[in-house]
N, C-alpha and C. Protein backbone atom coordinates (compact mmCIF):
# COMPACT_ATOMS: atom_id res chain seq x y z
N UNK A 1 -106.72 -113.60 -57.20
CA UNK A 1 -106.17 -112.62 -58.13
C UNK A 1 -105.65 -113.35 -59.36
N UNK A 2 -105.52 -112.34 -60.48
CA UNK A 2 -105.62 -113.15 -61.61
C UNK A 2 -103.53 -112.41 -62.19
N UNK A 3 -103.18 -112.88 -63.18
CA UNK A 3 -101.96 -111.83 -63.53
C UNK A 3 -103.32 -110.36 -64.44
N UNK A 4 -103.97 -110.82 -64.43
CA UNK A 4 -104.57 -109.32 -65.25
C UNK A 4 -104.32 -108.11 -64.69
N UNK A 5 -104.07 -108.15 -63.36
CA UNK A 5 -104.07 -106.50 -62.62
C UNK A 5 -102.28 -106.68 -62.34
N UNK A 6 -101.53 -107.32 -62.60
CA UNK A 6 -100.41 -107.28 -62.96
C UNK A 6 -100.06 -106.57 -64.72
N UNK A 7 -100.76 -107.08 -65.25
CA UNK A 7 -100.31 -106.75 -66.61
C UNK A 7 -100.90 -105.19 -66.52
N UNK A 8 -101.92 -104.80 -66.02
CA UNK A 8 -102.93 -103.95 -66.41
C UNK A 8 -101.81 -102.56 -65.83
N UNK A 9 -101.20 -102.75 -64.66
CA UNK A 9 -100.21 -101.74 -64.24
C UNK A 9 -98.89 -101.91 -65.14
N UNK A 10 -98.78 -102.48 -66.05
CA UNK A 10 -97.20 -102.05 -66.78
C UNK A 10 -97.78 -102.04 -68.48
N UNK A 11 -96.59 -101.40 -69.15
CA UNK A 11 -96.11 -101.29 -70.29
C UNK A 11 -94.93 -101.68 -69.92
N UNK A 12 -95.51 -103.02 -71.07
CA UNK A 12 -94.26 -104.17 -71.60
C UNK A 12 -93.20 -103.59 -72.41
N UNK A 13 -93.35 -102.53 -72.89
CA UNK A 13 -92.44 -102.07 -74.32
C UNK A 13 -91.40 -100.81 -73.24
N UNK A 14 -91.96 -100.83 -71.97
CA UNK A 14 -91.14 -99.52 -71.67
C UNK A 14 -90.39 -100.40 -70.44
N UNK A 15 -91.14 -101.72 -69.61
CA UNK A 15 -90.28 -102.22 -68.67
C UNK A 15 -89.70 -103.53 -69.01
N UNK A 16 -88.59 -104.06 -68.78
CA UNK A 16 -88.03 -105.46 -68.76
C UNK A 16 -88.51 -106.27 -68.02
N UNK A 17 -89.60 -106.13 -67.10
CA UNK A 17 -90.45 -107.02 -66.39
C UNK A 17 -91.00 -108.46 -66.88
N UNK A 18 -91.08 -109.45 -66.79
CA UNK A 18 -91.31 -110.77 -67.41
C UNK A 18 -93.21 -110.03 -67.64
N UNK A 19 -93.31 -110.73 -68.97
CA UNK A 19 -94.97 -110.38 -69.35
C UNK A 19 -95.74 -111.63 -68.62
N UNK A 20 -97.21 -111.30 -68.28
CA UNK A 20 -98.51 -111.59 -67.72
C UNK A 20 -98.83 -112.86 -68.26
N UNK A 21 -97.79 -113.79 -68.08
CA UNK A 21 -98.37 -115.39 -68.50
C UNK A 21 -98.03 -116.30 -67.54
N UNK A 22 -99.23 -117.15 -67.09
CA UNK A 22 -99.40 -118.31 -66.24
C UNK A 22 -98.35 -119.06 -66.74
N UNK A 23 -97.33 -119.84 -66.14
CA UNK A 23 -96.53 -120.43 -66.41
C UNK A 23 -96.85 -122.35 -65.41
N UNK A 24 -96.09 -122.99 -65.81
CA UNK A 24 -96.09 -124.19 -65.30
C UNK A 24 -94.23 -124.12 -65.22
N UNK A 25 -94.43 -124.91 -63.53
CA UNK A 25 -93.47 -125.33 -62.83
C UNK A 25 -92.98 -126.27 -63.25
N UNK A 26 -91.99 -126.96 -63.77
CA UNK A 26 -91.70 -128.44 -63.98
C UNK A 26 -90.47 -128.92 -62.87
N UNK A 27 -90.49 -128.70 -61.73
CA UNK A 27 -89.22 -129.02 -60.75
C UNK A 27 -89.52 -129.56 -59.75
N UNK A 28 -91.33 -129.52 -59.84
CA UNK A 28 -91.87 -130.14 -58.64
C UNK A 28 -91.89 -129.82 -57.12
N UNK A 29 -91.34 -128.54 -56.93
CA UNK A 29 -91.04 -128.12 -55.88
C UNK A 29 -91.46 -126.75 -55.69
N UNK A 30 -92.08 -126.38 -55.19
CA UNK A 30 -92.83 -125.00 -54.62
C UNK A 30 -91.53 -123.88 -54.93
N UNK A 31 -91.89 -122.88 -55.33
CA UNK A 31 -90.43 -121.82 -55.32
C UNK A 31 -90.86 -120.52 -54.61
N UNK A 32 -90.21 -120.04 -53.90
CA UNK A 32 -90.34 -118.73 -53.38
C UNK A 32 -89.23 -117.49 -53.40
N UNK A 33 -89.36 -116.39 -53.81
CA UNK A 33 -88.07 -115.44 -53.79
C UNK A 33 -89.17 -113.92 -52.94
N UNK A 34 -87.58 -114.11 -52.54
CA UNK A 34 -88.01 -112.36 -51.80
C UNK A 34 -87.33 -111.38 -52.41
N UNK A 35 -87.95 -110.38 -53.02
CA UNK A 35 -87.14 -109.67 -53.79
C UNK A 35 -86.79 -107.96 -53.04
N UNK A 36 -85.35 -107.37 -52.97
CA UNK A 36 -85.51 -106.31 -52.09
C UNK A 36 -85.27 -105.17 -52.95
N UNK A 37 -86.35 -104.54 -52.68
CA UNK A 37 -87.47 -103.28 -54.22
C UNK A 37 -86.97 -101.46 -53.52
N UNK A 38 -86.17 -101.20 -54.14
CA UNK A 38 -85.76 -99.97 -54.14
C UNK A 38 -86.68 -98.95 -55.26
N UNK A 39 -88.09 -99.18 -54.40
CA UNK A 39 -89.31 -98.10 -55.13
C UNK A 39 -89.07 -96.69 -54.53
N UNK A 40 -90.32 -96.24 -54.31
CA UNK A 40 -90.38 -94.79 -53.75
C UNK A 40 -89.48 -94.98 -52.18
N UNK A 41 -90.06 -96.32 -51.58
CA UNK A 41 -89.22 -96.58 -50.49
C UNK A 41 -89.10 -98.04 -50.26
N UNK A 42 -87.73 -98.64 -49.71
CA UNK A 42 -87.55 -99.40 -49.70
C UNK A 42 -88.00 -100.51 -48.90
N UNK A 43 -88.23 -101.26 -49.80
CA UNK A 43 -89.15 -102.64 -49.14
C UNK A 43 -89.09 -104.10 -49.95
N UNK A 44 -89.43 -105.58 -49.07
CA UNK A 44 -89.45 -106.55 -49.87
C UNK A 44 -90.20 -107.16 -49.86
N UNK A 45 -90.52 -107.47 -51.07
CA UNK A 45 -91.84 -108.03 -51.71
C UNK A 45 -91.61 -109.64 -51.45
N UNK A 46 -92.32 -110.36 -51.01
CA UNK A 46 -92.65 -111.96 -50.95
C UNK A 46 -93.08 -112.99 -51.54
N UNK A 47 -92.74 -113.75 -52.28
CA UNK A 47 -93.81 -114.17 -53.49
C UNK A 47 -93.42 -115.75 -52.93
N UNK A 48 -94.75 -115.98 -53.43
CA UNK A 48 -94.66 -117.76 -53.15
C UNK A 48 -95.48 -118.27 -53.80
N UNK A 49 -95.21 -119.20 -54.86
CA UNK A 49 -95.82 -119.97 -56.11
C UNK A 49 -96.90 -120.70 -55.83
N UNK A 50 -98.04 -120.47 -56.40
CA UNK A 50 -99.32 -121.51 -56.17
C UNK A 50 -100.24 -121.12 -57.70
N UNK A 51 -100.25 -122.35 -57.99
CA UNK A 51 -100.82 -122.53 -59.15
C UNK A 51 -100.51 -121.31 -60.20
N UNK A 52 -99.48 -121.64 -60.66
CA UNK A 52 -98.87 -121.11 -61.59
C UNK A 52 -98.49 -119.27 -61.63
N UNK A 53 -98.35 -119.12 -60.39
CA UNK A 53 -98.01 -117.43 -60.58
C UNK A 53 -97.74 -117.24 -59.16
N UNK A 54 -96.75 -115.93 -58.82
CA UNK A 54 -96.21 -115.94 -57.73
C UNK A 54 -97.30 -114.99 -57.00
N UNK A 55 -97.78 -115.59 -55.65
CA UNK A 55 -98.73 -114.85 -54.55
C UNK A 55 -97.51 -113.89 -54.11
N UNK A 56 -98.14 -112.42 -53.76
CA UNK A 56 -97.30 -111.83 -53.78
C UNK A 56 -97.48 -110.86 -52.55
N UNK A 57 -96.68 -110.28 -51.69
CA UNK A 57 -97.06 -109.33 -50.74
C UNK A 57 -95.73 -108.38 -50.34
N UNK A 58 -96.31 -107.20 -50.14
CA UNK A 58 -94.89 -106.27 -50.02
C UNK A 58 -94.87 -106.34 -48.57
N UNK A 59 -93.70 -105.98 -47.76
CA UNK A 59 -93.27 -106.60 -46.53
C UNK A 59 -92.37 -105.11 -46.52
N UNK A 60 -92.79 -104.17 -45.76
CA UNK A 60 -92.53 -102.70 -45.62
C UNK A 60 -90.77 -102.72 -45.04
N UNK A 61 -91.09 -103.40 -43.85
CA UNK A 61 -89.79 -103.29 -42.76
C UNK A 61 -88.61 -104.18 -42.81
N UNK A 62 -89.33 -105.31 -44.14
CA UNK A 62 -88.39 -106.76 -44.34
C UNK A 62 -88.78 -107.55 -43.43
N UNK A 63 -88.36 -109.00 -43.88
CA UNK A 63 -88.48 -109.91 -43.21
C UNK A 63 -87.67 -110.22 -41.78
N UNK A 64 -87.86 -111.15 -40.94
CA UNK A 64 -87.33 -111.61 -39.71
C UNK A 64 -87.27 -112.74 -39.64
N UNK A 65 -85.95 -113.41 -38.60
CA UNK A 65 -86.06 -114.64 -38.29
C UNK A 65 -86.49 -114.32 -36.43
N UNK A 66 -86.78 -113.66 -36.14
CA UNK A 66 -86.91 -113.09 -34.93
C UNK A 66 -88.54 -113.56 -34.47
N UNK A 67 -89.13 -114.98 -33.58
CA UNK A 67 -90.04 -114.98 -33.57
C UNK A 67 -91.12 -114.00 -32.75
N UNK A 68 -90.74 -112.88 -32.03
CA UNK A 68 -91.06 -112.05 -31.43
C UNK A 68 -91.36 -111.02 -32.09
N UNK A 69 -91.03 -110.72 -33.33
CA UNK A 69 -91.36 -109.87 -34.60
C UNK A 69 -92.14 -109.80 -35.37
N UNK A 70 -93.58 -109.66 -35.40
CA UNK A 70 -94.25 -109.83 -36.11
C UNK A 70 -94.28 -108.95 -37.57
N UNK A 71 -93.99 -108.64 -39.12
CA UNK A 71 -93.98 -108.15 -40.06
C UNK A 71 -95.07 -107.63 -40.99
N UNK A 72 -95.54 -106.71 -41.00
CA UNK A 72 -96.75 -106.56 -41.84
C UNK A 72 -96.39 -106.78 -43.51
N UNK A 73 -97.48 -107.86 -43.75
CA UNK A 73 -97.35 -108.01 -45.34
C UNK A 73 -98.51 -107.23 -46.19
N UNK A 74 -98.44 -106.78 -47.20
CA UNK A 74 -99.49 -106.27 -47.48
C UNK A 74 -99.62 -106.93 -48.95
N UNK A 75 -100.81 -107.99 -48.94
CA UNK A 75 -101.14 -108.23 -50.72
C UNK A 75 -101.11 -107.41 -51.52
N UNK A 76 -100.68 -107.78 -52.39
CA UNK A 76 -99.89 -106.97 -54.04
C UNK A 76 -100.50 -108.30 -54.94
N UNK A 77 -101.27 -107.71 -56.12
CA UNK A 77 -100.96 -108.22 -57.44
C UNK A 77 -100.41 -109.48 -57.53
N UNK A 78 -100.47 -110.92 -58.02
CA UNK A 78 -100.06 -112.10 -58.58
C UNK A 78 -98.96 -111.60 -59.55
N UNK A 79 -97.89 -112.43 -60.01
CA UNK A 79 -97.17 -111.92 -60.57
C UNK A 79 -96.36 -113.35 -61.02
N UNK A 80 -96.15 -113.46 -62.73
CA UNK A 80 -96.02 -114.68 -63.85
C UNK A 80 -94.39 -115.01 -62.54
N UNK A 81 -94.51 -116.45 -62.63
CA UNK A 81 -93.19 -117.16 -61.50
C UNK A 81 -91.84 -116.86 -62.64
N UNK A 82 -92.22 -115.95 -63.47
CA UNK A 82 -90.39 -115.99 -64.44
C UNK A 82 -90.42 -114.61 -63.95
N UNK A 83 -90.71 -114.20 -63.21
CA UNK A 83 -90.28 -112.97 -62.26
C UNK A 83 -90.16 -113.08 -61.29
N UNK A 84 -89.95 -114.43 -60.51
CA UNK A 84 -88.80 -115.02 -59.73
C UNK A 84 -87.18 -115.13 -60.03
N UNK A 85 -87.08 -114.64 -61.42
CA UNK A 85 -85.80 -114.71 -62.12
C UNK A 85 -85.39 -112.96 -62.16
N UNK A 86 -86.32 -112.26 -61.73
CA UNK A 86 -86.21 -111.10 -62.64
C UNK A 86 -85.33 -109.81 -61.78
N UNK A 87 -84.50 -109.38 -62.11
CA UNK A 87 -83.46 -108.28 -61.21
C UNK A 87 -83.03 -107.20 -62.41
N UNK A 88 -82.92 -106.10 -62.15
CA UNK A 88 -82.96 -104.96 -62.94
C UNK A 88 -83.58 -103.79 -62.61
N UNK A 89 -83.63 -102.72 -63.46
CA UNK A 89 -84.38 -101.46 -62.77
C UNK A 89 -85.59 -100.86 -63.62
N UNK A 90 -86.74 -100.86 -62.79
CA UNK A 90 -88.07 -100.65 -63.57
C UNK A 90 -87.75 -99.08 -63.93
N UNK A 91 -88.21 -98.71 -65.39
CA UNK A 91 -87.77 -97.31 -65.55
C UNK A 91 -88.48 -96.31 -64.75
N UNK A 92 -88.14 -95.24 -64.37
CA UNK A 92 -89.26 -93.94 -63.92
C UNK A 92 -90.48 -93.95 -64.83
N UNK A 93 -91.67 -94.08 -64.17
CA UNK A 93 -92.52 -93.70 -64.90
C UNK A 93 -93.47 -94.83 -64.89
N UNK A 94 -93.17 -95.77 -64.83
CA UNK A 94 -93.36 -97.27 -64.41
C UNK A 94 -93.90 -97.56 -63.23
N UNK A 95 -94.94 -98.26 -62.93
CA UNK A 95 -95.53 -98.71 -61.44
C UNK A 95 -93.82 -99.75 -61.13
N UNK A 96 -94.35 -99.30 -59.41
CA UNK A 96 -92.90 -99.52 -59.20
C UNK A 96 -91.48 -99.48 -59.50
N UNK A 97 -91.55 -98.16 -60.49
CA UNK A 97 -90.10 -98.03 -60.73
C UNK A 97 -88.96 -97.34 -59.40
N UNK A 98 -88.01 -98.52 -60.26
CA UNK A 98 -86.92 -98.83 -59.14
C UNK A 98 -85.80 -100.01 -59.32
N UNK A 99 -84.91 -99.85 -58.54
CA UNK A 99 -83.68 -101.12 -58.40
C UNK A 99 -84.67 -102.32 -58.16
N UNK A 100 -84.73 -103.78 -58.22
CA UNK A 100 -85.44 -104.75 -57.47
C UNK A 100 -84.22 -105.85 -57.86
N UNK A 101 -83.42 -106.16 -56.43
CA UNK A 101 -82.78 -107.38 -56.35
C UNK A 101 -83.53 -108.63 -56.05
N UNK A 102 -82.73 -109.77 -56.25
CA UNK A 102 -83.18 -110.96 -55.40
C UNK A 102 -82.13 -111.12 -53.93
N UNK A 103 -83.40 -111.07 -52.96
CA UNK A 103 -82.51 -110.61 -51.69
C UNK A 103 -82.63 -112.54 -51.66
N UNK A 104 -82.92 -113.30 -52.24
CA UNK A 104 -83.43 -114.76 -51.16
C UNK A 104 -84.47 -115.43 -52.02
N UNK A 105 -83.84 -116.86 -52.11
CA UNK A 105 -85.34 -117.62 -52.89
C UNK A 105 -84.76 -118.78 -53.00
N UNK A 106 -85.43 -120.01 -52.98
CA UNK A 106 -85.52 -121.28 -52.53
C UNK A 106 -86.61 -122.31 -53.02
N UNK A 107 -87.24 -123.19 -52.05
CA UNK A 107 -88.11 -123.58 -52.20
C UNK A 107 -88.95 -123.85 -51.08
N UNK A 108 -90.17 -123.77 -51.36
CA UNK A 108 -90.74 -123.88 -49.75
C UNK A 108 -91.94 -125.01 -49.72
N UNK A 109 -92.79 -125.48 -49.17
CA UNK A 109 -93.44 -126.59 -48.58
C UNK A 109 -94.48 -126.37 -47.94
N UNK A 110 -95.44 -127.12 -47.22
CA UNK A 110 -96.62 -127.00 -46.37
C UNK A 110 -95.94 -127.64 -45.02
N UNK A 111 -96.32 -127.46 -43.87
CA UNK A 111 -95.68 -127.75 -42.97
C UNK A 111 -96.03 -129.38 -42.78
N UNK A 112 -96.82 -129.81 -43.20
CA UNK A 112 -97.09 -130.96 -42.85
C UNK A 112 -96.70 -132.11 -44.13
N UNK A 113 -95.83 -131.52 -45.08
CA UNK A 113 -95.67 -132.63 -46.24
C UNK A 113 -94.74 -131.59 -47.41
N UNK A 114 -93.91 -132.47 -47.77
CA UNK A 114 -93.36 -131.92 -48.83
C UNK A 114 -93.59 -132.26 -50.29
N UNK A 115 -94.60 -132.66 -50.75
CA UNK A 115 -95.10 -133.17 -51.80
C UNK A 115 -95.92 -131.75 -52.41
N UNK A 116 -95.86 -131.82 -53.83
CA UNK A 116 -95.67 -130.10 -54.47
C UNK A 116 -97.34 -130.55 -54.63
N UNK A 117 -97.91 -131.31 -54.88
CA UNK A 117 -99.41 -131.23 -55.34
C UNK A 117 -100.17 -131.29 -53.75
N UNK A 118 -99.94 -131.85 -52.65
CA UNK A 118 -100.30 -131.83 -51.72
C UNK A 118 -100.42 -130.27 -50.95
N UNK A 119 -98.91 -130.41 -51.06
CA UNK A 119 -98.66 -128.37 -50.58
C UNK A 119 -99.46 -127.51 -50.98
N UNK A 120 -99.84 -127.52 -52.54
CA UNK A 120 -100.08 -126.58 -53.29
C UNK A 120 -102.13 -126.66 -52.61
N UNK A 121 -102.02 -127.64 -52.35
CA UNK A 121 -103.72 -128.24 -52.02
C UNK A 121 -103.99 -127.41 -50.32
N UNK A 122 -102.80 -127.78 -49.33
CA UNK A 122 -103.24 -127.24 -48.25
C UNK A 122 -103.04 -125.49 -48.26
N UNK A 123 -101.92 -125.26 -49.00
CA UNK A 123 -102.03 -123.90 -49.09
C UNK A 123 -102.88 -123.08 -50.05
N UNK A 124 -103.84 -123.42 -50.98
CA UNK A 124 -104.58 -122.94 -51.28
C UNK A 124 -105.66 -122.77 -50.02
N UNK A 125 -106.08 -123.92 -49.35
CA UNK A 125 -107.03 -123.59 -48.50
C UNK A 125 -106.95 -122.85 -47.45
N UNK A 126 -105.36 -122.95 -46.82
CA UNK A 126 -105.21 -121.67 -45.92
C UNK A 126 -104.85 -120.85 -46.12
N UNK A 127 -104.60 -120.04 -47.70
CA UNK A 127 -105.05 -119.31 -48.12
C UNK A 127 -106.45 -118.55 -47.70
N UNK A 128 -107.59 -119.22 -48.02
CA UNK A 128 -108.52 -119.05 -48.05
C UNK A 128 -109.18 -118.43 -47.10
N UNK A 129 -108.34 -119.69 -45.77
CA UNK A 129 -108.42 -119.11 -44.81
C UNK A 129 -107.94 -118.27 -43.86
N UNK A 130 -107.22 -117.56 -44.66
CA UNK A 130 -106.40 -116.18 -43.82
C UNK A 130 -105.11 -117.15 -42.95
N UNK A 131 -104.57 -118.24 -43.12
CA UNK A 131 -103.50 -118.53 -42.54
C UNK A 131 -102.90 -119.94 -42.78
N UNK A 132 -101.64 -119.55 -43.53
CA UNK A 132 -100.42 -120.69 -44.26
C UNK A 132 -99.81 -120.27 -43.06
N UNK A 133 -99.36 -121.56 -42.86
CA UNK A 133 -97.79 -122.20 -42.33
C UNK A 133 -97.29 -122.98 -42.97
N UNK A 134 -95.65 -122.58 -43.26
CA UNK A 134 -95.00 -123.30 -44.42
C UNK A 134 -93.21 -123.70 -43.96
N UNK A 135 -92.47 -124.25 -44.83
CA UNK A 135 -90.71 -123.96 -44.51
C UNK A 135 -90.39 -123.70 -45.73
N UNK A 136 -89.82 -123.02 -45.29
CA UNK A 136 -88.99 -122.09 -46.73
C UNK A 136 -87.47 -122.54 -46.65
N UNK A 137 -86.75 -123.14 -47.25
CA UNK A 137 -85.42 -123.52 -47.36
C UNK A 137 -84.95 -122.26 -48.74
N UNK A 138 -84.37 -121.17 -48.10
CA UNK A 138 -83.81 -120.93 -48.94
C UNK A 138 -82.04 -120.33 -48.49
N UNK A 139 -81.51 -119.51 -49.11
CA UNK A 139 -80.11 -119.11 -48.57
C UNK A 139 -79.89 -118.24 -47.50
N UNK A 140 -81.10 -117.64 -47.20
CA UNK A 140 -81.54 -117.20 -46.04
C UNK A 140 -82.11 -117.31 -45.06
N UNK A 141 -83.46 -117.09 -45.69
CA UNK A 141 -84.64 -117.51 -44.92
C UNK A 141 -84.57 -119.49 -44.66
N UNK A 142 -84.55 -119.63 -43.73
CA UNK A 142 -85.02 -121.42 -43.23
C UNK A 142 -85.79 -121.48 -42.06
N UNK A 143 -86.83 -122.69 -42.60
CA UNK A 143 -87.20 -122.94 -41.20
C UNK A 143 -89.08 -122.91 -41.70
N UNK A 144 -90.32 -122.37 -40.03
CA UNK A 144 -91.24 -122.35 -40.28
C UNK A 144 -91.87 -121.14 -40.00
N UNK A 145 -92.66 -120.77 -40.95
CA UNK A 145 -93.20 -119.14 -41.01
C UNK A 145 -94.26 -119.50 -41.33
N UNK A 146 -95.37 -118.21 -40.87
CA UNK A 146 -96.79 -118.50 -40.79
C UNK A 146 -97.43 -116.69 -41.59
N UNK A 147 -98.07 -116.96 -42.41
CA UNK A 147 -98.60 -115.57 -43.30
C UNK A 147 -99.99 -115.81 -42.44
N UNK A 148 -100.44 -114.68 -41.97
CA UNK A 148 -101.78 -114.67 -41.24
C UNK A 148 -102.44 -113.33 -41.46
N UNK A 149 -103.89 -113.56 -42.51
CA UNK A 149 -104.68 -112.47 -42.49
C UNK A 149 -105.08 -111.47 -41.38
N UNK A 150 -104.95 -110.35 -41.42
CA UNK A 150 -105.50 -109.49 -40.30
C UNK A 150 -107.06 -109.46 -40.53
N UNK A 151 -107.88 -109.55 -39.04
CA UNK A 151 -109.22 -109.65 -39.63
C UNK A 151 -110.15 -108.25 -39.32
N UNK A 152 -109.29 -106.94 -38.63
CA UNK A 152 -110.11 -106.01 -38.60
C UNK A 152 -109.38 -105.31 -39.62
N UNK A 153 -108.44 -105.50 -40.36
CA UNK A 153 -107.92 -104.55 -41.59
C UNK A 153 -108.14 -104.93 -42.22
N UNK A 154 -108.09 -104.13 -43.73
CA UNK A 154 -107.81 -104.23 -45.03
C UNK A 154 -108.00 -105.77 -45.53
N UNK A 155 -108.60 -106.74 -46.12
CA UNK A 155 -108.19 -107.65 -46.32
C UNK A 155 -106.72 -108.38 -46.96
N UNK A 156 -105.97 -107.28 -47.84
CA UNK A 156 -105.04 -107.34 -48.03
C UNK A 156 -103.64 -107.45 -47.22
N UNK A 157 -104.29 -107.01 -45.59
CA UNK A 157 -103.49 -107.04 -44.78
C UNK A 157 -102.67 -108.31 -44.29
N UNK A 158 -101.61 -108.56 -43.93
CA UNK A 158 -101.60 -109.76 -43.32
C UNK A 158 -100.43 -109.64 -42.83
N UNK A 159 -99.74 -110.70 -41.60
CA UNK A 159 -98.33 -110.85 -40.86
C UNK A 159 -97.55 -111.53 -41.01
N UNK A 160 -96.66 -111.54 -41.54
CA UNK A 160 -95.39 -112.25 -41.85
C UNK A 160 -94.76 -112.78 -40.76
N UNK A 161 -94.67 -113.57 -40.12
CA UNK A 161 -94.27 -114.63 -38.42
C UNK A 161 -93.35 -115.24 -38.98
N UNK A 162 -92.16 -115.77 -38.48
CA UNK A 162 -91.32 -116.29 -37.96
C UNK A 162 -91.22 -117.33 -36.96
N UNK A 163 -91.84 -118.66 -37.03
CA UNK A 163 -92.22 -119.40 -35.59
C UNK A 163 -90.83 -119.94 -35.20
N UNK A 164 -90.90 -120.01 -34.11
CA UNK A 164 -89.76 -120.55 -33.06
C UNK A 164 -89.28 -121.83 -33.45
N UNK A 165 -88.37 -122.20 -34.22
CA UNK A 165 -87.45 -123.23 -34.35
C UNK A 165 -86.10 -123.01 -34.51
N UNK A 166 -85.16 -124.31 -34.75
CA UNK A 166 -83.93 -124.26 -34.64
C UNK A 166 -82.80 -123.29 -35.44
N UNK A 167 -83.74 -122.10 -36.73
CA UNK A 167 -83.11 -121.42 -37.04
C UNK A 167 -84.10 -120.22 -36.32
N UNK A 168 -84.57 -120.16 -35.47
CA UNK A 168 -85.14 -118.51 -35.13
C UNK A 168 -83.83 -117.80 -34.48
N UNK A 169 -83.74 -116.44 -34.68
CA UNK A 169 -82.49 -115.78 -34.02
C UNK A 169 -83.59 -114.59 -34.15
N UNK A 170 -82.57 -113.23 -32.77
CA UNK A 170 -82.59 -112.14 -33.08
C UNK A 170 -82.01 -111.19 -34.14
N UNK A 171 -81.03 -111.62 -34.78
CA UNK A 171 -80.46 -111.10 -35.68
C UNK A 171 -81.14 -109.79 -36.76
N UNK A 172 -80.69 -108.76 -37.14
CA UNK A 172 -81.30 -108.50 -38.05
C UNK A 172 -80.90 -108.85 -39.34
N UNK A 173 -81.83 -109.15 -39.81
CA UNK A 173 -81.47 -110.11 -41.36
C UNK A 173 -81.93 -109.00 -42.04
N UNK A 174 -82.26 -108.11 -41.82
CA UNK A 174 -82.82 -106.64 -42.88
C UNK A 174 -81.58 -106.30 -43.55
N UNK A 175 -80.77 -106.28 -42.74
CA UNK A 175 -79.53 -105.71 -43.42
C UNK A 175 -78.58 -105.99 -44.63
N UNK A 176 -78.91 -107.26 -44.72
CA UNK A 176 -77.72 -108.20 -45.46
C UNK A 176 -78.50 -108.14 -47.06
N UNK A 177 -77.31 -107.83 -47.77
CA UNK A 177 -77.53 -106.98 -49.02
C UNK A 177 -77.85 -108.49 -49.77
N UNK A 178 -78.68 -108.06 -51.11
CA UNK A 178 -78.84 -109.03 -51.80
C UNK A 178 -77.55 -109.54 -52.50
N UNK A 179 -77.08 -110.40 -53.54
CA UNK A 179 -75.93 -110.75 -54.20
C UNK A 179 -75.53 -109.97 -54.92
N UNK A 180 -76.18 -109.45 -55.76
CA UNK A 180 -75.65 -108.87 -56.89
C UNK A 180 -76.28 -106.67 -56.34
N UNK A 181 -76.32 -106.77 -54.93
CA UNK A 181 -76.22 -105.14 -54.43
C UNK A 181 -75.13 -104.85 -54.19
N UNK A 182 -75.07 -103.58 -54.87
CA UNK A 182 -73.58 -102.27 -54.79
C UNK A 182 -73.78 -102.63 -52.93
């Protein structure tokens, strides 16, 4: 996916949304934010940086640290990484208009190396291939999670996992409001 079918769903002049430009990272470190999107119904979107724009998937029920939980993600649109910064309310009228906090965001990795050009190399390919495993260090989310294509749905389909390590809990982490939520 390109940002074109990002740009192609908004007017820039009517939303505060960051505009449809490939950006470069200079921090060297993979970034990921989960943002929690008070649209028609509430849900959080997933984004995780690879080659210059955030991969993006809406996550209906929210995320889990619960490895027994499997999460349906559903691909969404690429979307410019300075909307990893971005919190405010898309107006009515607007694809996706709505509240959108930052529930969570960090930086995340390939499971096998933390080097940002290496990462960016294995997760393109399991990409490709319908399944990243990564660690996400962020203020929430920690630890190792696995995005896995569904192969009799939708291609857009995919599962948001939680694998069993030293931060997996039952907890529900759905609940816990972003920073800056009433």
């Amino acid at each position: 996916m390109s940002l074109e079918e990002y740009a192609a769903k908004r007017n820039f002049d009517k939303t505060n949304e960051p505009a449809a430009e490939k950006s470069k990272n200079n921090k060297k470190q993979l970034l990921f934010v989960i943002h929690k999107h008070y649209a028609s119904r509430l849900h959080f979107d997933l984004r995780l940086e690879l080659d210059g724009v955030l991969k993006s998937w809406a996550v209906p029920k929210g995320p889990t640290v619960n490895p027994k939980e499997k999460k349906l993600a559903v691909m969404v649109e690429d979307h410019p990484l300075e909307y990893g910064d971005f919190e405010g309310v898309i107006p009515d009228g607007n694809y996706g208009a709505g509240q959108v906090y930052i529930w969570d965001r960090g930086t995340y990795h390939a499971y096998d190396t933390d080097d940002y050009d290496k990462s960016q190399e294995i997760f393109r390919e399991g990409f490709n291939k319908g399944h990243l495993t990564f660690i996400l260090e962020g203020n929430i989310l920690k630890g190792e999670f696995a995005l896995v294509r569904l192969k009799k749905a939708s291609p857009k389909d995919w599962l948001f996992i939680k694998k069993n390590d030293e931060f997996a809990s039952d907890a529900d982490i759905s609940i816990i409001k972003a920073q800056n939520e009433l």
